[in-house]
Protein backbone atom coordinates (compact mmCIF):
# COMPACT_ATOMS: atom_id res chain seq x y z
CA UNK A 1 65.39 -12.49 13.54
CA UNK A 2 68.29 -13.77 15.52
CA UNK A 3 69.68 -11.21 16.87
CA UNK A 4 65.59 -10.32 18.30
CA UNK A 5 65.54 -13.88 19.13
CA UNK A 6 68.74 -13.64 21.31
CA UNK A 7 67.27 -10.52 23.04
CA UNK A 8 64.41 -12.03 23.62
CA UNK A 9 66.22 -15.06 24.81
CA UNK A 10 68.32 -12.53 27.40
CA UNK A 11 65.30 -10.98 28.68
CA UNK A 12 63.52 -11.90 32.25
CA UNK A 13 60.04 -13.60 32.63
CA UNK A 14 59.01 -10.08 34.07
CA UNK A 15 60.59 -8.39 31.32
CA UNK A 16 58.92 -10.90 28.87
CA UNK A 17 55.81 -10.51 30.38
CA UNK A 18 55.91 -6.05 30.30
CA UNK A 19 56.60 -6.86 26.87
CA UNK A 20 53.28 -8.55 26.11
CA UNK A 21 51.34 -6.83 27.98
CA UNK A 22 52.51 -3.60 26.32
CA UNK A 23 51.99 -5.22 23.21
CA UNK A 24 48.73 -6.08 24.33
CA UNK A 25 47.64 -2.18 25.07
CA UNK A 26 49.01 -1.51 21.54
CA UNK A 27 46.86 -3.81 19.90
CA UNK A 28 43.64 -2.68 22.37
CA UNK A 29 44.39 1.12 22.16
CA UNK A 30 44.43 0.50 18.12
CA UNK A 31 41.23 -1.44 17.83
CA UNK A 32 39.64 1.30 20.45
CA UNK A 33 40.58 4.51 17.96
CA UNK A 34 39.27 2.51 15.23
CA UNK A 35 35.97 1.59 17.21
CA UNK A 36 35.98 5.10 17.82
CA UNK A 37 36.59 6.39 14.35
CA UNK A 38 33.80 3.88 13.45
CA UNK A 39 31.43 5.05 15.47
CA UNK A 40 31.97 8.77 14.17
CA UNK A 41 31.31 8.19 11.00
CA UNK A 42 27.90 5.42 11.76
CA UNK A 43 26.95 8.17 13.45
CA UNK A 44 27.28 10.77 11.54
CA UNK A 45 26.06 8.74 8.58
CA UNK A 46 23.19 7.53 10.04
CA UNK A 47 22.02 10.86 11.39
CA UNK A 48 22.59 12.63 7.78
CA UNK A 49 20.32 9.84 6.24
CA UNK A 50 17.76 9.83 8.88
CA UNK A 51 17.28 13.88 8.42
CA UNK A 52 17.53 13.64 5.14
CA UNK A 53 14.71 10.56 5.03
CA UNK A 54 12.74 12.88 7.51
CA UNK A 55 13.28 16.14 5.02
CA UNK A 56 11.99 14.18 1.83
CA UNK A 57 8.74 12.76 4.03
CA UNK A 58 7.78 16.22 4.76
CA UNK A 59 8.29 16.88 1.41
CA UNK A 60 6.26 14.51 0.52
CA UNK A 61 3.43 14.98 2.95
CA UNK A 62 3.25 18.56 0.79
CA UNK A 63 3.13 17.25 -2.39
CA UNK A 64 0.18 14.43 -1.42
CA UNK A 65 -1.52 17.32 0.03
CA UNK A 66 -1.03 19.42 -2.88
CA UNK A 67 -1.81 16.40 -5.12
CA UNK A 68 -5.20 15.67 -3.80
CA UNK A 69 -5.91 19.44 -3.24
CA UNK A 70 -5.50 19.94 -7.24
CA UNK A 71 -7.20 16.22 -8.52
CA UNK A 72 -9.84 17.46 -6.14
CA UNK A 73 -10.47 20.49 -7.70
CA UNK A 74 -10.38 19.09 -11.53
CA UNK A 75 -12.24 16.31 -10.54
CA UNK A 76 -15.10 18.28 -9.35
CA UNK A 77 -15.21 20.63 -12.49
CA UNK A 78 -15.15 16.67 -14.46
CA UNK A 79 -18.58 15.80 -12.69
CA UNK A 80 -20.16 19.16 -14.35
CA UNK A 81 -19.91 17.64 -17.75
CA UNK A 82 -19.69 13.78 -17.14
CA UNK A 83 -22.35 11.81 -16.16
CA UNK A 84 -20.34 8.96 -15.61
CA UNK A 85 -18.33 11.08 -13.04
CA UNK A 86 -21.76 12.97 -11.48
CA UNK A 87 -22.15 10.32 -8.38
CA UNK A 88 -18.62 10.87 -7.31
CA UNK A 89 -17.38 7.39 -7.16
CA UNK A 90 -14.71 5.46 -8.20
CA UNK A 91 -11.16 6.23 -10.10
CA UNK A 92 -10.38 8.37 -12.75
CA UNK A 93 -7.59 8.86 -14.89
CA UNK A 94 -5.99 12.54 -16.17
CA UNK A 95 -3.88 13.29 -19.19
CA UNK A 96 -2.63 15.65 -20.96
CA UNK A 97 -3.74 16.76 -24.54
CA UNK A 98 -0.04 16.25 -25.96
CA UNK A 99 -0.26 12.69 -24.51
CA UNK A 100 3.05 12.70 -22.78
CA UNK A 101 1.77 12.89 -19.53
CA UNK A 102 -0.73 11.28 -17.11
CA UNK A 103 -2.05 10.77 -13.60
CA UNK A 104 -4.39 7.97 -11.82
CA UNK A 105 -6.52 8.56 -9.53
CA UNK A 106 -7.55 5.33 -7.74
CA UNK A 107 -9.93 4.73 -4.89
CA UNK A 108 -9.46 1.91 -2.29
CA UNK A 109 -12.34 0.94 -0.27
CA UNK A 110 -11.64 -1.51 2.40
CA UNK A 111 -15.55 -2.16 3.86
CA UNK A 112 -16.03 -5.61 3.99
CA UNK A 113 -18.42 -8.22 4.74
CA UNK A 114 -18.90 -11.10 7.90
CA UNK A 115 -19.91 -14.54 7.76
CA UNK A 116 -23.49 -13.38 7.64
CA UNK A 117 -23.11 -12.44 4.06
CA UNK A 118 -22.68 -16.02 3.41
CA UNK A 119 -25.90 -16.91 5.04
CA UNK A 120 -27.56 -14.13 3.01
CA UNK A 121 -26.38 -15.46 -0.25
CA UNK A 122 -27.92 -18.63 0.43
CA UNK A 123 -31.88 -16.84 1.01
CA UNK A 124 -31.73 -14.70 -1.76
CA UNK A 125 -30.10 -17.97 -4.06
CA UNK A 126 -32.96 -20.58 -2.35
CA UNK A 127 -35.55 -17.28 -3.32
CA UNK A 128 -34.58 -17.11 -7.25
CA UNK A 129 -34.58 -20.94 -7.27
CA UNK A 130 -38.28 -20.65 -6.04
CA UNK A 131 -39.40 -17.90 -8.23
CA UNK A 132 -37.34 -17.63 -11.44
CA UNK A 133 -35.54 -19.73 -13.79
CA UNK A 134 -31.55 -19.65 -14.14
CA UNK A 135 -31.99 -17.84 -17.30
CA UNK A 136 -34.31 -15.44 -16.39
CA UNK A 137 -33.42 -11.52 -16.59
CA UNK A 138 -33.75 -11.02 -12.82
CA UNK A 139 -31.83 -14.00 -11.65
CA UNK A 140 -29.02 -13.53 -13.95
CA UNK A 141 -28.98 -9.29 -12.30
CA UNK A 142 -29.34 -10.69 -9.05
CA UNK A 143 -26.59 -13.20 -9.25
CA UNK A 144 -24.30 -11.16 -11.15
CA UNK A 145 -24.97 -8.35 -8.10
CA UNK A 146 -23.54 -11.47 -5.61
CA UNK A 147 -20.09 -12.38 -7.85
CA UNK A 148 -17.40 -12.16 -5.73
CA UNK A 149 -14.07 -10.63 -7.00
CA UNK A 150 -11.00 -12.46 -5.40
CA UNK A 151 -13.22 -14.24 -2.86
CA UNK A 152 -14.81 -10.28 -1.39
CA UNK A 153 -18.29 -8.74 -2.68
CA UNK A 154 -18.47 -5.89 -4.30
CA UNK A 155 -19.44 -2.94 -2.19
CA UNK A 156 -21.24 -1.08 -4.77
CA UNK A 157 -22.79 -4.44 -5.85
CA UNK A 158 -24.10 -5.09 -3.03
CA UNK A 159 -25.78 -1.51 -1.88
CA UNK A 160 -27.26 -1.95 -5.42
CA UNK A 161 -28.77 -5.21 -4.91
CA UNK A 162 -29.80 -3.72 -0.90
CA UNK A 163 -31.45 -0.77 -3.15
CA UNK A 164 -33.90 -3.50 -4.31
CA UNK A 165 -35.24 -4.47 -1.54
CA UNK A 166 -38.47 -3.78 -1.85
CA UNK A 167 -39.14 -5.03 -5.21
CA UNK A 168 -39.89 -8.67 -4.11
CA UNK A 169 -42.21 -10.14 -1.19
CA UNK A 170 -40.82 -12.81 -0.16
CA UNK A 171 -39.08 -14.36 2.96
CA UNK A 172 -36.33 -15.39 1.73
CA UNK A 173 -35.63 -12.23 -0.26
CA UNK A 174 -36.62 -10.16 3.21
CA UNK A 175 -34.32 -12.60 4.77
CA UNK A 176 -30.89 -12.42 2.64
CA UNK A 177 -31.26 -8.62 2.02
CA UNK A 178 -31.55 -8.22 5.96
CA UNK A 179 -28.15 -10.21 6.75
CA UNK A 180 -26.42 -8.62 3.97
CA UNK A 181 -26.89 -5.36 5.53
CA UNK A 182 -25.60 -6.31 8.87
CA UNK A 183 -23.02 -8.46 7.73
CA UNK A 184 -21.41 -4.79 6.30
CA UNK A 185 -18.35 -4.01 8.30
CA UNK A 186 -17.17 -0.30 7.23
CA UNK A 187 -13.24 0.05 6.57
CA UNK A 188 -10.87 2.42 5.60
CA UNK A 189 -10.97 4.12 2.44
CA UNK A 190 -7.41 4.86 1.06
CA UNK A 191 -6.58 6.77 -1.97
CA UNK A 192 -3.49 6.63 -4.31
CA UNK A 193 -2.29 8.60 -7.56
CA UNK A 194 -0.32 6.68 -9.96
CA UNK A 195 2.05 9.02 -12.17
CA UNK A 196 3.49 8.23 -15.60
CA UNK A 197 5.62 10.23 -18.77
CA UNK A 198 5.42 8.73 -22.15
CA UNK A 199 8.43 6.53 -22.98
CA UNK A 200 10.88 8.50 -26.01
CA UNK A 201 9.60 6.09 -28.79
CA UNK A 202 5.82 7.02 -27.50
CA UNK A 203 4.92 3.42 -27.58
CA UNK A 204 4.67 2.66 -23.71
CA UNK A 205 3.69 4.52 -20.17
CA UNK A 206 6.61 4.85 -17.88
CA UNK A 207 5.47 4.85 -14.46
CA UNK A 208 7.02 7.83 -11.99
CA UNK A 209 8.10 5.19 -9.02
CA UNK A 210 7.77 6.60 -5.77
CA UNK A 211 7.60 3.61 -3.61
CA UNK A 212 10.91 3.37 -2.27
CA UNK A 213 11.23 -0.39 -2.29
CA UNK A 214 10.60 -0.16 -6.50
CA UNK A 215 13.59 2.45 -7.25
């Protein structure tokens, strides 16, 4: 350390000052190749797990098509011999006769209902008041038709109860069976299949996770 610190000690301010700036270009060059080197590799990383993520959506894309294509098909020969099935509606659930294996088949409809529906609850409620007691048979159908399941009617509920519009003359009725129908707003209907294998003590359903997030 002396003998540098004499040398540098000897040397000129110019000298001094070639010095640092070489070390300078050292230290720049150095962090430049590893920038470099960095970016290589993000790059290549990034593209192999983008194709990769692309590869295993189109994968996917053929097995949901494939999926629904073969649910479809079993589904349809379930409605021959179950009534419960016949109207086409709703979820189902598939499994195999060794019990190890299953699928669910789940419907999603997404119609809802405006602020008109509120109004409409209120003629057909003032209408039973008028013309039946609480604990009469068609009150307690009528109200049970207008329960609301995490604040939403019920779709089905509510084309049942439309279905009955006819049976009563009465304004009110006439009234709150006209609002409901235009307070219908049509949505989306998605569908989803749930797959699961039998846990090794046979005790439980182990769900086949395919939302990426849950993995």
């Amino acid at each position: 350390m002396e003998t540098q610190a004499k040398q540098l000690s000897e040397l000129t301010s110019a000298e001094l000052k070639a010095l640092l700036a070489k070390k300078e270009a050292d230290e720049a060059a150095e962090r430049k190749q590893k920038r470099e080197q960095y970016e290589v590799l993000r790059d290549e990383t990034v593209t192999n797990i983008v194709n990769k993520a692309a590869a295993l959506k189109d994968a996917l894309k053929d097995f949901k098509a494939a999926v629904w294509s073969d649910l479809e098909t079993l589904y349809k020969l379930l409605q021959e011999h179950s009534q419960r099935h016949a109207d086409g509606k709703g979820s189902f659930t598939l499994e195999t006769s060794c019990s190890n294996f299953k699928v669910q088949y789940k419907r999603q409809d997404n119609t809802r209902f405006d602020e008109r529906a509120t109004q409409a609850e209120r003629h057909i409620l003032d209408f039973l008041t008028s013309q039946f007691g609480d604990d009469s048979a068609t009150s307690k159908l009528v109200r049970k038709l207008l329960e609301r399941k995490k604040g939403q009617l019920d779709k089905d509920q509510v084309l049942h109860l439309i279905s009955m519009k006819d049976e009563f003359d009465n304004e009110n009725w006439r009234k709150g069976i006209e609002l409901l129908q235009e307070s219908i707003v049509p949505g989306e209907t998605r569908y989803y299949a749930q797959f699961f294998v039998k846990s090794q003590d046979g005790e439980n359903w182990m769900p086949i996770v395919l939302d990426f997030a849950k993995l």
